[in-house]
N, C-alpha and C. Protein backbone atom coordinates (compact mmCIF):
# COMPACT_ATOMS: atom_id res chain seq x y z
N UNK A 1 0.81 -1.21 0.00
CA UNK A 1 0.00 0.00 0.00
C UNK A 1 0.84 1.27 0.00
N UNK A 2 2.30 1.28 -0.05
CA UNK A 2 2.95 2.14 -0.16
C UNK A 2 2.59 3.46 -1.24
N UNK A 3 2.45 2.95 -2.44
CA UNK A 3 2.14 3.57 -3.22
C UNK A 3 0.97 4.27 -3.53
N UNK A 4 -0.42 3.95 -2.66
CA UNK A 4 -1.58 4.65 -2.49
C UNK A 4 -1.95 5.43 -1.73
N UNK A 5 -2.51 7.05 -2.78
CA UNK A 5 -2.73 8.26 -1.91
C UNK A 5 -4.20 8.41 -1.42
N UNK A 6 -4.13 8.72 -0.10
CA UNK A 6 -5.56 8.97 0.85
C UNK A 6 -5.82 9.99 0.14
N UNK A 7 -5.47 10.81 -0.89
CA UNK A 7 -6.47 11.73 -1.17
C UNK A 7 -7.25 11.40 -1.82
N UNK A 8 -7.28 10.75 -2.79
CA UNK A 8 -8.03 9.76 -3.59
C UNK A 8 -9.53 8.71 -2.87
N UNK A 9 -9.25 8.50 -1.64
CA UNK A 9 -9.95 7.92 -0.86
C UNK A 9 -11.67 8.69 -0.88
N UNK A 10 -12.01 7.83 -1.14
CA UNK A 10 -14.00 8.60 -1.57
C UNK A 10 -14.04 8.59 0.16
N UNK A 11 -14.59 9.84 0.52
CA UNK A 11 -15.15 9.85 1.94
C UNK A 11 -16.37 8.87 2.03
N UNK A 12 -17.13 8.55 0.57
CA UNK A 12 -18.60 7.81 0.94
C UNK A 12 -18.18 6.95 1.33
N UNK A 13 -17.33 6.04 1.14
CA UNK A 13 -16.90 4.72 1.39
C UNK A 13 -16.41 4.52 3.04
N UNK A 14 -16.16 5.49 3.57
CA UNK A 14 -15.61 5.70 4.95
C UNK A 14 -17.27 5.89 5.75
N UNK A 15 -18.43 6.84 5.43
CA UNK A 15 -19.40 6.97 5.89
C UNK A 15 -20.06 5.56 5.53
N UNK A 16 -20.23 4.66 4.76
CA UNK A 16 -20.87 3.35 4.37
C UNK A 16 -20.06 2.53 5.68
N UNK A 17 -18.95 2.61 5.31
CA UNK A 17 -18.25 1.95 6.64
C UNK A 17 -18.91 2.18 8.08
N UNK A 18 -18.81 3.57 8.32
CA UNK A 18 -19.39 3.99 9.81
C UNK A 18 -21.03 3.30 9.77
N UNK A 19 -21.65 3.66 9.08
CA UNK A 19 -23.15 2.79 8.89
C UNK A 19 -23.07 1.38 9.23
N UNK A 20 -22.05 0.86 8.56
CA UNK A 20 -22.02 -0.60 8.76
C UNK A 20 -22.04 -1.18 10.05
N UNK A 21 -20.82 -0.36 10.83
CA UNK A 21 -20.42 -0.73 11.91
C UNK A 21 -21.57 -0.53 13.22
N UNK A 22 -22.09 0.81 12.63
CA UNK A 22 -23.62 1.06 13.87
C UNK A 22 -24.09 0.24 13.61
N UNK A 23 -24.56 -0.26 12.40
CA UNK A 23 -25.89 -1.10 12.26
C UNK A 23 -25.59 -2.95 12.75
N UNK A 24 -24.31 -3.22 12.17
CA UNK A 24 -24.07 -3.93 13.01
C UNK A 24 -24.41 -5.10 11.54
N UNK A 25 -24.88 -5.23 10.77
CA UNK A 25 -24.61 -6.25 9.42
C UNK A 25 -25.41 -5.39 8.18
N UNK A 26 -25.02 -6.14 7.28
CA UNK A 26 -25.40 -5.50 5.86
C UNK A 26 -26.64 -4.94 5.92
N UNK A 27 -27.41 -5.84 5.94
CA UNK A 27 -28.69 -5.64 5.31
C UNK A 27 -29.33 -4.43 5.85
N UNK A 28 -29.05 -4.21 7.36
CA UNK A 28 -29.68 -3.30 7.97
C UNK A 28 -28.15 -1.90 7.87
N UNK A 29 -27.74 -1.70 7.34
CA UNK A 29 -27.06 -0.46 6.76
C UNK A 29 -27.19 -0.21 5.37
N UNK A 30 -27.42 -1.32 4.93
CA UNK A 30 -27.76 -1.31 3.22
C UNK A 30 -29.31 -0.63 3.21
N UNK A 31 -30.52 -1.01 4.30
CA UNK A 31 -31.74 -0.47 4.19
C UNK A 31 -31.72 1.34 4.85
N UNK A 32 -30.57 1.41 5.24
CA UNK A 32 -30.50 2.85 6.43
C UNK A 32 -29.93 3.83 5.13
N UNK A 33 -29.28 3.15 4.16
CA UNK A 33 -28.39 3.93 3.11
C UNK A 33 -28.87 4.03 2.09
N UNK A 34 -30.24 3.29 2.25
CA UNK A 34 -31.71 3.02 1.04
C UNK A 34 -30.50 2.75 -0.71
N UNK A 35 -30.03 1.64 0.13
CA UNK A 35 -29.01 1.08 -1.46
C UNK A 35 -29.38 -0.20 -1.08
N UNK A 36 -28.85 -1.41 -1.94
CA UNK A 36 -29.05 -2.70 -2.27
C UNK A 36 -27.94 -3.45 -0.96
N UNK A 37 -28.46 -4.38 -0.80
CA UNK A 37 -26.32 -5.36 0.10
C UNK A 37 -25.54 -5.35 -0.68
N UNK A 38 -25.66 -5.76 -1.90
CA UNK A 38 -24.50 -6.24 -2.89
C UNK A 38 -23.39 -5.26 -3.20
N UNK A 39 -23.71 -4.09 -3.82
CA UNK A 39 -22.42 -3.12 -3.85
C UNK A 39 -22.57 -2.75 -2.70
N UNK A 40 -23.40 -2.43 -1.58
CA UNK A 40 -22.37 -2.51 -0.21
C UNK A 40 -21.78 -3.06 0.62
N UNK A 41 -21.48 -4.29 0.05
CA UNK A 41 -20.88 -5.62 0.27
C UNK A 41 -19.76 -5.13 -0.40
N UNK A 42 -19.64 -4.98 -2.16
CA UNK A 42 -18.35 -4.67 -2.45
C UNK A 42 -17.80 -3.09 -2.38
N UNK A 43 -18.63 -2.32 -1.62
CA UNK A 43 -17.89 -0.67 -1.13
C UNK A 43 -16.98 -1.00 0.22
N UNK A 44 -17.06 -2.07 0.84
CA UNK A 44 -17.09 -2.46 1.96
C UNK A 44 -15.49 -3.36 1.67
N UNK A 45 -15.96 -4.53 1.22
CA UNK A 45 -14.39 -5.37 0.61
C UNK A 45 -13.47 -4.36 -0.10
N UNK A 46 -14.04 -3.30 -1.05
CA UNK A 46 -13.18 -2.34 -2.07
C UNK A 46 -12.26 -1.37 -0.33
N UNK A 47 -13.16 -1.21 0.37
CA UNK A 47 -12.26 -0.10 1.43
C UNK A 47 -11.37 -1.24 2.29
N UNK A 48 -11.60 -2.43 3.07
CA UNK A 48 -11.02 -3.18 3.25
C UNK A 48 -9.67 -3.52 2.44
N UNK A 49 -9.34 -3.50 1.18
CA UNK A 49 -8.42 -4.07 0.51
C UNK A 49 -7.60 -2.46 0.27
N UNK A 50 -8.06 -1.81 0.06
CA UNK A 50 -7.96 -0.34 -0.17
C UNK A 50 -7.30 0.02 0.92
N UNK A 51 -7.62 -0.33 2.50
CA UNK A 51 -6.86 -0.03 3.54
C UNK A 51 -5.51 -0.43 3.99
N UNK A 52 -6.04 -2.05 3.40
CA UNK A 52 -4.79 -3.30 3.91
C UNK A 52 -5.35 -3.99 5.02
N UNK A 53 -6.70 -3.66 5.72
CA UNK A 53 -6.96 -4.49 7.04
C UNK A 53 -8.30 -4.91 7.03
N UNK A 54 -8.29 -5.90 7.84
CA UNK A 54 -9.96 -6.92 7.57
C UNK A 54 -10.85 -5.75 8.85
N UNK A 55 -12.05 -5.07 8.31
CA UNK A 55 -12.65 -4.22 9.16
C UNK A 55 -13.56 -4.91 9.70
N UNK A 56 -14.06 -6.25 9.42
CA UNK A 56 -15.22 -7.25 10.45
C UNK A 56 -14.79 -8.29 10.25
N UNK A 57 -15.62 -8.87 11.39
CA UNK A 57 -15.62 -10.18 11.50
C UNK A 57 -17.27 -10.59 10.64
N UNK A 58 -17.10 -11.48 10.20
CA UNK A 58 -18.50 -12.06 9.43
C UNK A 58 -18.53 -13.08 10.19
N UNK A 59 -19.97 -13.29 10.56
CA UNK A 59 -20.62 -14.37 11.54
C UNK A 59 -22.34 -14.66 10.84
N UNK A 60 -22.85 -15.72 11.28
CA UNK A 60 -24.31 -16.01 11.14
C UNK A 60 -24.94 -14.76 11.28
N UNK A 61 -24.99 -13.77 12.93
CA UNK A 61 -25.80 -12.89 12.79
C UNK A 61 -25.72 -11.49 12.78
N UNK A 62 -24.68 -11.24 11.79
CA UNK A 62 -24.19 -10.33 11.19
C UNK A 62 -22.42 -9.63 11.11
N UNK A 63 -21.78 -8.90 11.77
CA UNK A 63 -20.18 -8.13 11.83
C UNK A 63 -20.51 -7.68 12.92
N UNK A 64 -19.18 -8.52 13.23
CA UNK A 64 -18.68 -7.35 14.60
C UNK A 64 -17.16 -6.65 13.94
N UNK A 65 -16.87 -5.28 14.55
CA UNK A 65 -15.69 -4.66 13.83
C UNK A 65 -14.44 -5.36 14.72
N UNK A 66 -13.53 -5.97 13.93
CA UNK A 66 -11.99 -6.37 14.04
C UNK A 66 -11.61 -4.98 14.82
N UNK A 67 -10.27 -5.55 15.62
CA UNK A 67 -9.62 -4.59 16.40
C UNK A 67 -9.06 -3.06 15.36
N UNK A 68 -8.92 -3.74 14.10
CA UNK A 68 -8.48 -2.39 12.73
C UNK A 68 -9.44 -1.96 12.80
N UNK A 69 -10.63 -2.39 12.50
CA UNK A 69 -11.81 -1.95 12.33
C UNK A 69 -12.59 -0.93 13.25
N UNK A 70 -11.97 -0.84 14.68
CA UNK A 70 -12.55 -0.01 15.42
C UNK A 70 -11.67 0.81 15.51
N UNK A 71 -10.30 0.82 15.34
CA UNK A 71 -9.55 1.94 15.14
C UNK A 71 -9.64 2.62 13.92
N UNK A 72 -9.53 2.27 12.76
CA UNK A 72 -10.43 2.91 11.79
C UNK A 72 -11.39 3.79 12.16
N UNK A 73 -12.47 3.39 12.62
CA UNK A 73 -13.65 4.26 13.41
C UNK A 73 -13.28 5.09 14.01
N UNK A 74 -12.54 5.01 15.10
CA UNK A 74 -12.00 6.29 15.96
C UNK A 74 -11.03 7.21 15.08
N UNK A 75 -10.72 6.54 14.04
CA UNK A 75 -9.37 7.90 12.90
C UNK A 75 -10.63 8.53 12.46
N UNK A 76 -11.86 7.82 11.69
CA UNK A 76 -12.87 8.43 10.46
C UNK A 76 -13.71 9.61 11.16
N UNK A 77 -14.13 9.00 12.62
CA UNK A 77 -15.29 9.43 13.42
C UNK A 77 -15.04 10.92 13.17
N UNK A 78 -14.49 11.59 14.01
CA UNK A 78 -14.28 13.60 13.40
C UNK A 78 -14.28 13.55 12.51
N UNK A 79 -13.64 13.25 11.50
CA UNK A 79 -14.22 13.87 9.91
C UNK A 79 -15.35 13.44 9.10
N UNK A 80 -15.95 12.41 9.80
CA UNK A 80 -17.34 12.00 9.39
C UNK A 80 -18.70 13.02 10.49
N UNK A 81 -18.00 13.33 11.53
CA UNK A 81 -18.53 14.49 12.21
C UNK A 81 -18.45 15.61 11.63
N UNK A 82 -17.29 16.21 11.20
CA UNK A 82 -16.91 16.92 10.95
C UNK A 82 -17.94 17.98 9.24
N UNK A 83 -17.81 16.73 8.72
CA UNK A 83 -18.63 16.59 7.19
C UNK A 83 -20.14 17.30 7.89
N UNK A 84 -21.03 16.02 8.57
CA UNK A 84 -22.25 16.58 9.21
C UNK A 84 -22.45 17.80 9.58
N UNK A 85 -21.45 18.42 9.87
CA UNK A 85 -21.70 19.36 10.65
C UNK A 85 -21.67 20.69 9.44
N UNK A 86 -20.38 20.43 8.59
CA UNK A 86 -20.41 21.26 7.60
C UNK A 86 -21.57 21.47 6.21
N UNK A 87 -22.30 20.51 6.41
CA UNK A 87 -23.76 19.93 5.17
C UNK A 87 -24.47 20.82 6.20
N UNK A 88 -24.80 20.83 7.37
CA UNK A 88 -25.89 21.26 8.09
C UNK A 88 -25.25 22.60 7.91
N UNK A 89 -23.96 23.47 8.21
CA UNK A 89 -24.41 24.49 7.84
C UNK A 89 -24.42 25.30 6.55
N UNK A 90 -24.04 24.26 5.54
CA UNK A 90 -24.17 24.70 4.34
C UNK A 90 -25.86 24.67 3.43
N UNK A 91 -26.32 23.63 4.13
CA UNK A 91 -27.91 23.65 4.52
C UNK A 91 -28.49 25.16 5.18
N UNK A 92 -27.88 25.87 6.03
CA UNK A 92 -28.30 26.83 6.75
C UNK A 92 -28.53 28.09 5.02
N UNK A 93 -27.67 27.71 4.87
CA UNK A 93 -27.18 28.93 3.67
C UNK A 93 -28.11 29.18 2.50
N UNK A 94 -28.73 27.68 1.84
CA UNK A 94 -29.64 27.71 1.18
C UNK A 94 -30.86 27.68 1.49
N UNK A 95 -31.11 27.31 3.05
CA UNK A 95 -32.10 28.21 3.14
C UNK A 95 -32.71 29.37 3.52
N UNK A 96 -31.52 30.12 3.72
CA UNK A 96 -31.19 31.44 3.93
C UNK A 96 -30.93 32.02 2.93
N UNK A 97 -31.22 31.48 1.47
CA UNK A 97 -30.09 32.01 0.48
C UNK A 97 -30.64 33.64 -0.07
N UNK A 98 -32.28 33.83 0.68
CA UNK A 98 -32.76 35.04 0.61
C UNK A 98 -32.55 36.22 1.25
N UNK A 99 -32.17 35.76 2.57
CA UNK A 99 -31.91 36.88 3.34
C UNK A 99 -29.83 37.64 2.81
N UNK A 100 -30.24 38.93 3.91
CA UNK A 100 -29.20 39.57 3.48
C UNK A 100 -27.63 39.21 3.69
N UNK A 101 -26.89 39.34 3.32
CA UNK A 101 -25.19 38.93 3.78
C UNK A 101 -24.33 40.38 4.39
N UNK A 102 -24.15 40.32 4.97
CA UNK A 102 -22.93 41.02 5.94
C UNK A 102 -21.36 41.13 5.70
N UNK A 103 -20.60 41.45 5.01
CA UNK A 103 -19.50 41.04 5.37
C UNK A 103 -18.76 42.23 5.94
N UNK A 104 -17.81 41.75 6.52
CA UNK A 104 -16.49 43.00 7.14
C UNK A 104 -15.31 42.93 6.55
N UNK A 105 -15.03 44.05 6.18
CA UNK A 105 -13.52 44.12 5.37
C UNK A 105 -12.80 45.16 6.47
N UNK A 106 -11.56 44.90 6.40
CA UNK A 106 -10.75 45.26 7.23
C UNK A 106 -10.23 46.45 6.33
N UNK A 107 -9.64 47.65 7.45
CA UNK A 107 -9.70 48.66 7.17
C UNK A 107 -7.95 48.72 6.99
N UNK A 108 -7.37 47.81 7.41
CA UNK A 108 -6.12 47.59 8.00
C UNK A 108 -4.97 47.25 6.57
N UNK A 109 -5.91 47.22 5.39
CA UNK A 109 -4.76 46.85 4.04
C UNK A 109 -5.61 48.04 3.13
N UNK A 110 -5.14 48.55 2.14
CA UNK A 110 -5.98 49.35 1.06
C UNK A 110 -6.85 48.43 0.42
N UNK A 111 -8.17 49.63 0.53
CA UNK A 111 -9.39 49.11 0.35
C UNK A 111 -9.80 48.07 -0.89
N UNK A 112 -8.60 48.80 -2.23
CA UNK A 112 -8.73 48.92 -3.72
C UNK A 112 -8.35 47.03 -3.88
N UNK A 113 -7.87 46.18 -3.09
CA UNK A 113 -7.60 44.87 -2.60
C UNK A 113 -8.69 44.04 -2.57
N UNK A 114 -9.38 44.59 -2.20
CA UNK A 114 -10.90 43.98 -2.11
C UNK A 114 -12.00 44.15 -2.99
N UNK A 115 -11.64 44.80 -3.96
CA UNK A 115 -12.10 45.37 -5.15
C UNK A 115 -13.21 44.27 -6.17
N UNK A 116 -12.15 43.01 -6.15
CA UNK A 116 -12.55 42.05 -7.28
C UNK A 116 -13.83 41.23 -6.10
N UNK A 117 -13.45 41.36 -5.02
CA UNK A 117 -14.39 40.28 -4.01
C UNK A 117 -15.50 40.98 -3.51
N UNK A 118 -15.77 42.29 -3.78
CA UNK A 118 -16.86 42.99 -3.92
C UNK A 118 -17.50 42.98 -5.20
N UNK A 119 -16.64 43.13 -6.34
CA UNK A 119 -17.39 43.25 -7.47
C UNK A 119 -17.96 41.51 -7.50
N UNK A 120 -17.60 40.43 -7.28
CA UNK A 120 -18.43 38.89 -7.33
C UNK A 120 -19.18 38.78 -6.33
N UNK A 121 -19.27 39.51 -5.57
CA UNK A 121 -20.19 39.19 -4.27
C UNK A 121 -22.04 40.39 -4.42
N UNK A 122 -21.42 41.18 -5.46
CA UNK A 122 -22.31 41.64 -5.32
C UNK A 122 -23.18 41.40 -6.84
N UNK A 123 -22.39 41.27 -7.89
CA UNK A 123 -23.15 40.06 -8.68
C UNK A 123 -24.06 39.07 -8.34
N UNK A 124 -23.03 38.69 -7.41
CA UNK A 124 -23.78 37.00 -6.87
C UNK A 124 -25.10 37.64 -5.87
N UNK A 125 -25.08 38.54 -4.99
CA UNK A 125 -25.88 38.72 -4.40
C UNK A 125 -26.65 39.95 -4.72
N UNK A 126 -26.15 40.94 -5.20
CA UNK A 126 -27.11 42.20 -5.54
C UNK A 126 -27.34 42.85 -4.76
N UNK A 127 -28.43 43.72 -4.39
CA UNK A 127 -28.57 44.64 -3.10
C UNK A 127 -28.95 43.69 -1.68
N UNK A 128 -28.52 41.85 -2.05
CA UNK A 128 -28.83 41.16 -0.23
C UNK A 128 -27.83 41.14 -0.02
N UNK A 129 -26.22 42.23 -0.39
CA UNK A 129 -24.96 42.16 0.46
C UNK A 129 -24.11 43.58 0.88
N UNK A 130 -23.92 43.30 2.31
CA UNK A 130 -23.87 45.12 2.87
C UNK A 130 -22.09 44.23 3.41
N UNK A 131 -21.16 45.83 3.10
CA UNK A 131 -20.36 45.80 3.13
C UNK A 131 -20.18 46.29 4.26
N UNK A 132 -19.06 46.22 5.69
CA UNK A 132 -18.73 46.98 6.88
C UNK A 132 -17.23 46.94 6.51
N UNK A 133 -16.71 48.61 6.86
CA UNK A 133 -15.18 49.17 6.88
C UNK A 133 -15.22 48.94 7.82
N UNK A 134 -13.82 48.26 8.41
CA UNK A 134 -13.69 48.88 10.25
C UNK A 134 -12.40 47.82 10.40
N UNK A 135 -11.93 48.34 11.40
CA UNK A 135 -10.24 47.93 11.71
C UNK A 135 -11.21 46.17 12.20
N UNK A 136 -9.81 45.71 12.38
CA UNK A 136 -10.10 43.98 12.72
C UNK A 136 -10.98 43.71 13.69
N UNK A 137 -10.70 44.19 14.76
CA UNK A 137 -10.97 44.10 16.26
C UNK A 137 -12.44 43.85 16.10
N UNK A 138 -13.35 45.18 15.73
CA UNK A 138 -14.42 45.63 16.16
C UNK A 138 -15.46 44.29 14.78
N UNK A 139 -14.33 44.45 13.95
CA UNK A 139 -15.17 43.16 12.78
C UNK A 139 -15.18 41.73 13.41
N UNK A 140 -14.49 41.40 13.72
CA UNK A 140 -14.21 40.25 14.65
C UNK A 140 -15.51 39.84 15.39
N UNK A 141 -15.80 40.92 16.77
CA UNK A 141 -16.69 41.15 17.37
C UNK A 141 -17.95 41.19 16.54
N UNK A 142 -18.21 41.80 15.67
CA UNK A 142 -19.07 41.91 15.06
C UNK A 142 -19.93 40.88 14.61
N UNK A 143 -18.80 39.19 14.20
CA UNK A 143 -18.93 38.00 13.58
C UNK A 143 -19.34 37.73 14.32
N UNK A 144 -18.75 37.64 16.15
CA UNK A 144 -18.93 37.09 17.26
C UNK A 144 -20.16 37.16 17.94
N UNK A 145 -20.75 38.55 17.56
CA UNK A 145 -22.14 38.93 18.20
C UNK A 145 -22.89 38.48 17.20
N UNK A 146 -22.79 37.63 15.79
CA UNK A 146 -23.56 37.88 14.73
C UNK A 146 -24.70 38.97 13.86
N UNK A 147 -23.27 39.79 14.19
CA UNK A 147 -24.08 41.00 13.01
C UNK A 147 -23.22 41.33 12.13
N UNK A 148 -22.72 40.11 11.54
CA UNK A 148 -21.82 40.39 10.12
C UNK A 148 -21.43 38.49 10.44
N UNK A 149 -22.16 38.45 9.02
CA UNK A 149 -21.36 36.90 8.20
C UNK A 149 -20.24 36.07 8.31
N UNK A 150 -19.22 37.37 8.02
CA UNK A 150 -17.73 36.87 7.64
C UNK A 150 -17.42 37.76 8.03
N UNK A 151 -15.87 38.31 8.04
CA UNK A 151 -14.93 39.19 7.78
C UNK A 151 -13.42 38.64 7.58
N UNK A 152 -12.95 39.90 6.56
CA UNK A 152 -11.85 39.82 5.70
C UNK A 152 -11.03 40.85 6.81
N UNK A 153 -10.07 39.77 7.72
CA UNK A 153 -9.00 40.45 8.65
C UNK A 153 -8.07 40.23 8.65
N UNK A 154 -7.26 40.50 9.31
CA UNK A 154 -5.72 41.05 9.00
C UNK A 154 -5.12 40.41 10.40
N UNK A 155 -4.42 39.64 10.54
CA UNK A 155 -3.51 39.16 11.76
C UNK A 155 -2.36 39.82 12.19
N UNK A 156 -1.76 39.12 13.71
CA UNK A 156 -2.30 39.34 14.22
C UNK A 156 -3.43 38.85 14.65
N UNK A 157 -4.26 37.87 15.44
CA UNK A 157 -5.86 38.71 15.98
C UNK A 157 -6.04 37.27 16.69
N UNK A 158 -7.07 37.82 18.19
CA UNK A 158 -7.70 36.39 18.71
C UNK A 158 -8.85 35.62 17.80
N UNK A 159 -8.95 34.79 17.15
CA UNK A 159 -10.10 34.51 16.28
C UNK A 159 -10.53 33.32 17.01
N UNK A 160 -10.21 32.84 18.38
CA UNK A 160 -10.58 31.83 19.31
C UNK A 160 -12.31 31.71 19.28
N UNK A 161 -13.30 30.46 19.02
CA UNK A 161 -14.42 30.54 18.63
C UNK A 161 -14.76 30.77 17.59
N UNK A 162 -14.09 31.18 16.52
CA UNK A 162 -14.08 31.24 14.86
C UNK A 162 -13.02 30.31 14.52
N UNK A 163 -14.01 29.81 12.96
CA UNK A 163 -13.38 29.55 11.82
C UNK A 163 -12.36 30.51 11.47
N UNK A 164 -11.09 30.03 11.45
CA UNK A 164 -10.13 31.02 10.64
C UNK A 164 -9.45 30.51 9.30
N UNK A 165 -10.13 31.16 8.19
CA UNK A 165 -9.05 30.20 7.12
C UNK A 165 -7.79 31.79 6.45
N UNK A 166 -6.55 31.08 6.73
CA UNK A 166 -5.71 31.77 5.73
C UNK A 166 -5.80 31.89 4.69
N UNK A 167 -5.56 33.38 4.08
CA UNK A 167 -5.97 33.39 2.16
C UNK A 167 -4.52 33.53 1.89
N UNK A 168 -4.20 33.03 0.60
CA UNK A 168 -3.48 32.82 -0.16
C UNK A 168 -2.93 34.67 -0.60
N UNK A 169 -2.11 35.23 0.43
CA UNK A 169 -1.69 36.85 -0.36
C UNK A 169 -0.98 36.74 0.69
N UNK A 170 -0.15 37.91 -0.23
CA UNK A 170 1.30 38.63 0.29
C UNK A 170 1.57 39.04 1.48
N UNK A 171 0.52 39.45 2.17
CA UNK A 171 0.22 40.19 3.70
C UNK A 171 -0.91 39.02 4.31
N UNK A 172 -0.79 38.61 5.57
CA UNK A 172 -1.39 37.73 6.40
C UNK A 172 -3.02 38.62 6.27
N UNK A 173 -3.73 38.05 5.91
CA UNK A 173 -5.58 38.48 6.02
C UNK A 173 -5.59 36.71 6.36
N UNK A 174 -7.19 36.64 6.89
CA UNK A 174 -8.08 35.16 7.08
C UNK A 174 -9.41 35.50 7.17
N UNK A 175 -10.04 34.92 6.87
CA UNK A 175 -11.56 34.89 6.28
C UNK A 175 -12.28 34.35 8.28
N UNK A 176 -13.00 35.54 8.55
CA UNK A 176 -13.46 35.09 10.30
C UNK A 176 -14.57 34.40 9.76
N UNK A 177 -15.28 33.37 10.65
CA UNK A 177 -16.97 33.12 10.50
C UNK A 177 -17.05 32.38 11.60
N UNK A 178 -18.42 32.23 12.05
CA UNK A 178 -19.00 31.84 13.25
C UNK A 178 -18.63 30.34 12.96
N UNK A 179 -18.16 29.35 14.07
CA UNK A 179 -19.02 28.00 14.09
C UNK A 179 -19.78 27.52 14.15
């Protein structure tokens, strides 16, 4: 298995797995996943061989998970959490996709920077997206109290209780948002 990259790895095949293991044998994860046993019989052998380790035991009345098999579970479990959690709030979004958007741009780099991410945001959204100037701090807060979406800040900064993703530029900015 040297030669095979986990990026490649289908997350479904890891969530079919976790199903399996709650449910405890095929048939009744195959009916929870409203699919057939048979290819989840072979999604199941395909991640097994795919891993290198036997993930059940097969018996008369159904799998119990092999010692790999439950460590597996404990590696997948957060990012199969993790996923849920991100569908639900990407779920939030579309059905919100009417109401207005907020964002905060930091006052802390020239404005003319933010130029192109205003002009697509307001395409994409039209008059449901209000722009806030204001140094980091008070945008931050702003996310924190939820009266602004996002904000575009500048480090530096406590973002403890936020999402922080680093953007890809010359000067340290990160994209704030609520969890």
């Amino acid at each position: 298995m040297d030669n095979f990259s986990y990026d490649s790895l289908d997350i479904k095949l890891l969530w079919y797995f976790a199903v399996v293991a709650e449910e405890g044998s095929l048939r009744g994860a195959a009916r929870r996943l409203n699919m057939s046993q048979p290819p989840l019989s072979l999604h199941i052998k395909n991640l097994e061989e795919t891993l290198g380790v036997l993930l059940f035991q097969r018996h008369n009345r159904g799998l119990t998970l092999t010692g790999s098999g439950m460590r597996v579970l404990n590696v997948i479990r957060p990012l199969l959490d993790m996923q849920d959690s991100i569908y639900g709030r990407l779920a939030n979004f579309t059905r919100n996709k009417d109401r207005d958007v907020c964002l905060g741009l930091t006052t802390g780099f020239e404005q003319g920077i933010f130029w192109g991410i205003e002009a697509r945001l307001q395409a994409l959204y039209g008059e449901r997206i209000h722009f806030i100037r204001d140094s980091s701090p008070p945008l931050v807060q702003r996310v924190r109290k939820g009266r602004a979406d996002a904000a575009l800040i500048a480090l530096p900064f406590d973002t403890h209780g936020l999402i922080a993703v680093p953007l890809p530029y010359a000067e340290a900015r990160v994209l704030a948002m609520p969890q």
